[in-house]
Protein backbone atom coordinates (compact mmCIF):
# COMPACT_ATOMS: atom_id res chain seq x y z
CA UNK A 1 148.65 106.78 89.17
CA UNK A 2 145.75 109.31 88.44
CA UNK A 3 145.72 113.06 87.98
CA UNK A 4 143.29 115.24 89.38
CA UNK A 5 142.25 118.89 88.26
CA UNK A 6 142.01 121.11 91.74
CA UNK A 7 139.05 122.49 90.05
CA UNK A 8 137.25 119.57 89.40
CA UNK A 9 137.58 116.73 91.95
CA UNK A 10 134.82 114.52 90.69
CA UNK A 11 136.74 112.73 88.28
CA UNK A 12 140.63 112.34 87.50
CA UNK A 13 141.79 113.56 84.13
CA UNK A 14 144.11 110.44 84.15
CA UNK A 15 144.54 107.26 85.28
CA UNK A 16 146.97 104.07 84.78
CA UNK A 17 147.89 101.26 86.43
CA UNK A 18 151.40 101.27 86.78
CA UNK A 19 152.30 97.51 88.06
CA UNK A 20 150.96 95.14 90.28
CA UNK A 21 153.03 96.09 93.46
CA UNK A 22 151.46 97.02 96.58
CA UNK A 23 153.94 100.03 97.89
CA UNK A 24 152.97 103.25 97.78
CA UNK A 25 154.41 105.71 95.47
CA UNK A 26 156.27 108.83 96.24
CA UNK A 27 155.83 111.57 93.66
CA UNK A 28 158.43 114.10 92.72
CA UNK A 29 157.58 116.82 90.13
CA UNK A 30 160.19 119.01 88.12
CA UNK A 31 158.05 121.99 87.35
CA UNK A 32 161.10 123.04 85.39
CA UNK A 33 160.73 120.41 82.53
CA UNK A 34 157.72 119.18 83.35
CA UNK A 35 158.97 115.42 84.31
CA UNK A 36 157.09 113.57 86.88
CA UNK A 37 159.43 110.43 88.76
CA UNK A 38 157.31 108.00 91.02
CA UNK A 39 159.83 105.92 93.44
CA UNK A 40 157.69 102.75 95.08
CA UNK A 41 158.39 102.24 98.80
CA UNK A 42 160.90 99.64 99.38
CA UNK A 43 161.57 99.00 95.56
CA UNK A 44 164.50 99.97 93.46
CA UNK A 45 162.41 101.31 90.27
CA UNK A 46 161.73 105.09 89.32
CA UNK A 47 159.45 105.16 86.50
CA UNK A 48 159.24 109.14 85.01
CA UNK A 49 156.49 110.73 82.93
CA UNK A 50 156.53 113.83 80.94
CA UNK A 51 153.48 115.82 82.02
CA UNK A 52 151.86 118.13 78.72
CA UNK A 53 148.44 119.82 78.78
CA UNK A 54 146.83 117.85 75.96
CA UNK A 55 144.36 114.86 75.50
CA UNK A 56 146.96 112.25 76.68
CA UNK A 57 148.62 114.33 80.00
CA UNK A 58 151.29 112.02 80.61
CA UNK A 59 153.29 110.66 78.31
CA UNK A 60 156.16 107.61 79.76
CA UNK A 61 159.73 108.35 78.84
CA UNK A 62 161.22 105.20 80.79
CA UNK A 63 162.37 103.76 84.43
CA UNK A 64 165.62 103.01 86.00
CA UNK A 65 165.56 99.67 87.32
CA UNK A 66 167.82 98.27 90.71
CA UNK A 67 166.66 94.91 92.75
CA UNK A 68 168.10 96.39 95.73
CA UNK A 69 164.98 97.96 97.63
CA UNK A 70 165.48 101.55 98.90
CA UNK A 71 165.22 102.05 102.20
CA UNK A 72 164.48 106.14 101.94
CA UNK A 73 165.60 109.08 100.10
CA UNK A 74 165.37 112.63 98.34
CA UNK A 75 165.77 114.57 95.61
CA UNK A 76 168.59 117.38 95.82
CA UNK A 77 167.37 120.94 94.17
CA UNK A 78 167.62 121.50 90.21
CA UNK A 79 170.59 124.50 91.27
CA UNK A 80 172.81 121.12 92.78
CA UNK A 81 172.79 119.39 89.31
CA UNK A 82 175.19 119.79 87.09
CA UNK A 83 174.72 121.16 83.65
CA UNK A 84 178.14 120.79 81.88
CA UNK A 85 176.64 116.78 82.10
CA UNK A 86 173.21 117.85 81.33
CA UNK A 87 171.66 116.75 84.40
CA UNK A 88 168.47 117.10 85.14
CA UNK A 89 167.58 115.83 88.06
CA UNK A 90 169.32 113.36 91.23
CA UNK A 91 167.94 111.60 94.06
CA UNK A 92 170.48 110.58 96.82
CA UNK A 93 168.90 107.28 98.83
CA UNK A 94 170.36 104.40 101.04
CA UNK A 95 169.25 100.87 100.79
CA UNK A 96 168.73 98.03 103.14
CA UNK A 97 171.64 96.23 102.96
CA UNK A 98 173.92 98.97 102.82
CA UNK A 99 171.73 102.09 105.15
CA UNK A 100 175.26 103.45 106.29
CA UNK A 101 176.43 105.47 103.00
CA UNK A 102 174.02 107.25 100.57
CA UNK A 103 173.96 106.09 96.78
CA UNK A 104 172.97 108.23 93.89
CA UNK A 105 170.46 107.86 90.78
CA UNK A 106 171.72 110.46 87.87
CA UNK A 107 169.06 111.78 85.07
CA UNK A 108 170.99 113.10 82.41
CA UNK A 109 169.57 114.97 78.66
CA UNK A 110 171.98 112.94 75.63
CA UNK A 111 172.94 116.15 74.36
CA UNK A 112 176.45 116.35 71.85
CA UNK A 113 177.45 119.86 73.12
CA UNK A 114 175.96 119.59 76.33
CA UNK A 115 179.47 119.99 77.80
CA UNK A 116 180.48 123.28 75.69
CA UNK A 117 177.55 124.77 75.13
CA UNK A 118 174.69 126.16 78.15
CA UNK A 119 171.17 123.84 77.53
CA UNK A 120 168.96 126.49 78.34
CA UNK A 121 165.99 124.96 76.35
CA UNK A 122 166.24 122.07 79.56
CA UNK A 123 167.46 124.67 82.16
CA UNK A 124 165.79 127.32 82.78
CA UNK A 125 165.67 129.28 85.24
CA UNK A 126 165.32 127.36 89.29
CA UNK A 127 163.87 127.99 92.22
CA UNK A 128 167.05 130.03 94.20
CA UNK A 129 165.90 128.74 98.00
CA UNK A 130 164.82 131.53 98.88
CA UNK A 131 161.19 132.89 100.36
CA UNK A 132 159.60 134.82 98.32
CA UNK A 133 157.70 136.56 100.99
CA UNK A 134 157.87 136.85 104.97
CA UNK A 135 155.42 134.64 106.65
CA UNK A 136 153.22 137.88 108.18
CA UNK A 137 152.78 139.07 105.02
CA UNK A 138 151.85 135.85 103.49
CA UNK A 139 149.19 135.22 106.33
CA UNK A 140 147.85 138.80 105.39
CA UNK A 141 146.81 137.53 102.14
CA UNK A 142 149.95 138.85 99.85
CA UNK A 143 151.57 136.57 97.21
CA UNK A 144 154.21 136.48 94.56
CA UNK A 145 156.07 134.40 92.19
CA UNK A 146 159.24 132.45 93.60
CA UNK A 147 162.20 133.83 93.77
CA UNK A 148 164.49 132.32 90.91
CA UNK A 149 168.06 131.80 89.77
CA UNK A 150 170.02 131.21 86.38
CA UNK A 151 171.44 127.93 86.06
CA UNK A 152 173.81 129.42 83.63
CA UNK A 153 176.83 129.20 85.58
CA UNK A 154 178.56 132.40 83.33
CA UNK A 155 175.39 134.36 84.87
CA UNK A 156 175.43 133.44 88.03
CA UNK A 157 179.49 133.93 88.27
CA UNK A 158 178.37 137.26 87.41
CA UNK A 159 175.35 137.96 89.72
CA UNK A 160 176.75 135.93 92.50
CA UNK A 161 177.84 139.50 94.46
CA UNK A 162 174.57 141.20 94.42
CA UNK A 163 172.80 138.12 95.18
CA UNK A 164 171.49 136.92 98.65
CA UNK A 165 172.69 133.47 100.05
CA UNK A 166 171.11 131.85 102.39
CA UNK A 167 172.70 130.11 105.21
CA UNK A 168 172.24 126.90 106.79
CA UNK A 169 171.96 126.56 110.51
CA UNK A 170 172.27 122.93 112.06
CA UNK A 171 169.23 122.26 114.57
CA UNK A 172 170.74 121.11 117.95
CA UNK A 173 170.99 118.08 119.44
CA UNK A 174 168.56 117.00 122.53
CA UNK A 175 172.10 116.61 123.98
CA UNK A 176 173.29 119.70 123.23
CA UNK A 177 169.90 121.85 124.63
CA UNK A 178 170.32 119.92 127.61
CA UNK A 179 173.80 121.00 128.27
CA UNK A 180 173.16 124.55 127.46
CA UNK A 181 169.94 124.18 130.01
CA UNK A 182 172.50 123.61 132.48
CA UNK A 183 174.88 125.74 131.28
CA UNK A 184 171.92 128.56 131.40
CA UNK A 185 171.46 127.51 134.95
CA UNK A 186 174.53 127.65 135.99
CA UNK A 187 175.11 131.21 135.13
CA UNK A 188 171.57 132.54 136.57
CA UNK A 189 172.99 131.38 139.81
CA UNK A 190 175.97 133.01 140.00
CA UNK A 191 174.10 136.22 138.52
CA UNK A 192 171.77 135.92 141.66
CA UNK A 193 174.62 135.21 144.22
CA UNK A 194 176.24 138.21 142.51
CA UNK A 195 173.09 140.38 143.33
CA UNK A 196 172.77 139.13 146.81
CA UNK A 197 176.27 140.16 147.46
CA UNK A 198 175.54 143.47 146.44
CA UNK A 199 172.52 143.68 148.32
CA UNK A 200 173.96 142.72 151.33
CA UNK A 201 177.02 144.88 150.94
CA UNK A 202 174.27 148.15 150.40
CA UNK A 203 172.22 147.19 153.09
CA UNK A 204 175.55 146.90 155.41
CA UNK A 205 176.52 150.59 154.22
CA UNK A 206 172.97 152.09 154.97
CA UNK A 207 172.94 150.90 158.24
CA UNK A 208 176.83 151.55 159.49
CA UNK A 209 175.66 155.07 158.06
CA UNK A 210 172.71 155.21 159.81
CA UNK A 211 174.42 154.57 163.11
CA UNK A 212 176.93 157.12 162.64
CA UNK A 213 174.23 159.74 162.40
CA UNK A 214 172.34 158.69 165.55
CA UNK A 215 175.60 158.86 167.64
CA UNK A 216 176.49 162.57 166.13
């Protein structure tokens, strides 16, 4: 694992061999707490860090272990964890033996009154899933801070009116834009035998009309 500073790219400001495996690591990062989690490619381990600005950088806290490879996954957003459990952070994944149903990993805070009292020293505020900003007026040059949310859930109970939610829509199917292609089809031809009806039946009126006149 090694750590770069965007500002200076000649040498990493950390580096550490992790194990001996060959799979590559995916990184997730809570900018929240500051917690780093590597997950290996086809392994069962996630090893997590605590990232501080000092001499040291990273600092291991410890590693869930499972012999049973994953076979792929994600991490759900900090607003889907719950906080009555002091949860900090869950990855849903499958695994090869089992690639039908989705299994969880759960990082939870030990904390005594973690299920009476709000954490807010481990939850503040999240990214809300929303853009901040349009893209035209990114690509103009603009830029602002993410748009966050409480995870108090007595706050948000109380913004939850006033605030915007944003709305999933499911991406169709190859199927399903292929039937609506035909559907689409469909209908522009009976639009065009429609006008060619009417055409037809204006056409007919002109002339009978213009045959009355020449026989007055």
């Amino acid at each position: 694992m090694k750590i770069w500073d965007l500002r200076k790219l000649e040498k990493p400001l950390y580096e550490n061999d992790i194990d001996q495996a060959a799979s590559v690591l995916y990184p997730y990062f809570d900018n929240d707490n500051g917690l780093l989690y590597l997950t290996g490619k086809g392994e069962g381990n996630i090893t997590y860090y605590e990232l501080v600005n000092d001499d040291k950088i990273a600092y291991l806290l410890s590693a869930y272990r499972n012999p049973e490879p994953q076979k792929g996954g994600g991490w759900l957003p900090k607003r889907a964890c719950d906080v009555w459990k002091c949860e900090i952070a869950r990855e849903h994944y499958t695994n090869q033996s089992n690639n039908k149903n989705f299994f969880f990993v759960i990082c939870k805070v030990p904390r005594k009154a973690g299920a009476e009292v709000f954490q807010e020293d481990i939850f503040p505020d999240a990214f809300a899933g929303r853009p901040a900003l349009q893209s035209d007026v990114w690509l103009k040059g603009e830029n602002k801070p993410p748009v966050t949310t409480s995870m108090n859930p007595a706050l948000k109970e109380n913004t939850s009116s006033t605030s915007q939610v944003s709305t999933f829509v499911k991406k169709k199917t190859y199927g399903e834009l292929e039937q609506e292609n035909v559907e689409l089809k469909e209908r522009i031809a009976q639009l065009e035998a429609n006008l060619a009806r009417a055409t037809n039946g204006n056409y007919n009126s002109t002339q009978e009309q213009g045959d009355e006149e020449k026989n007055d």
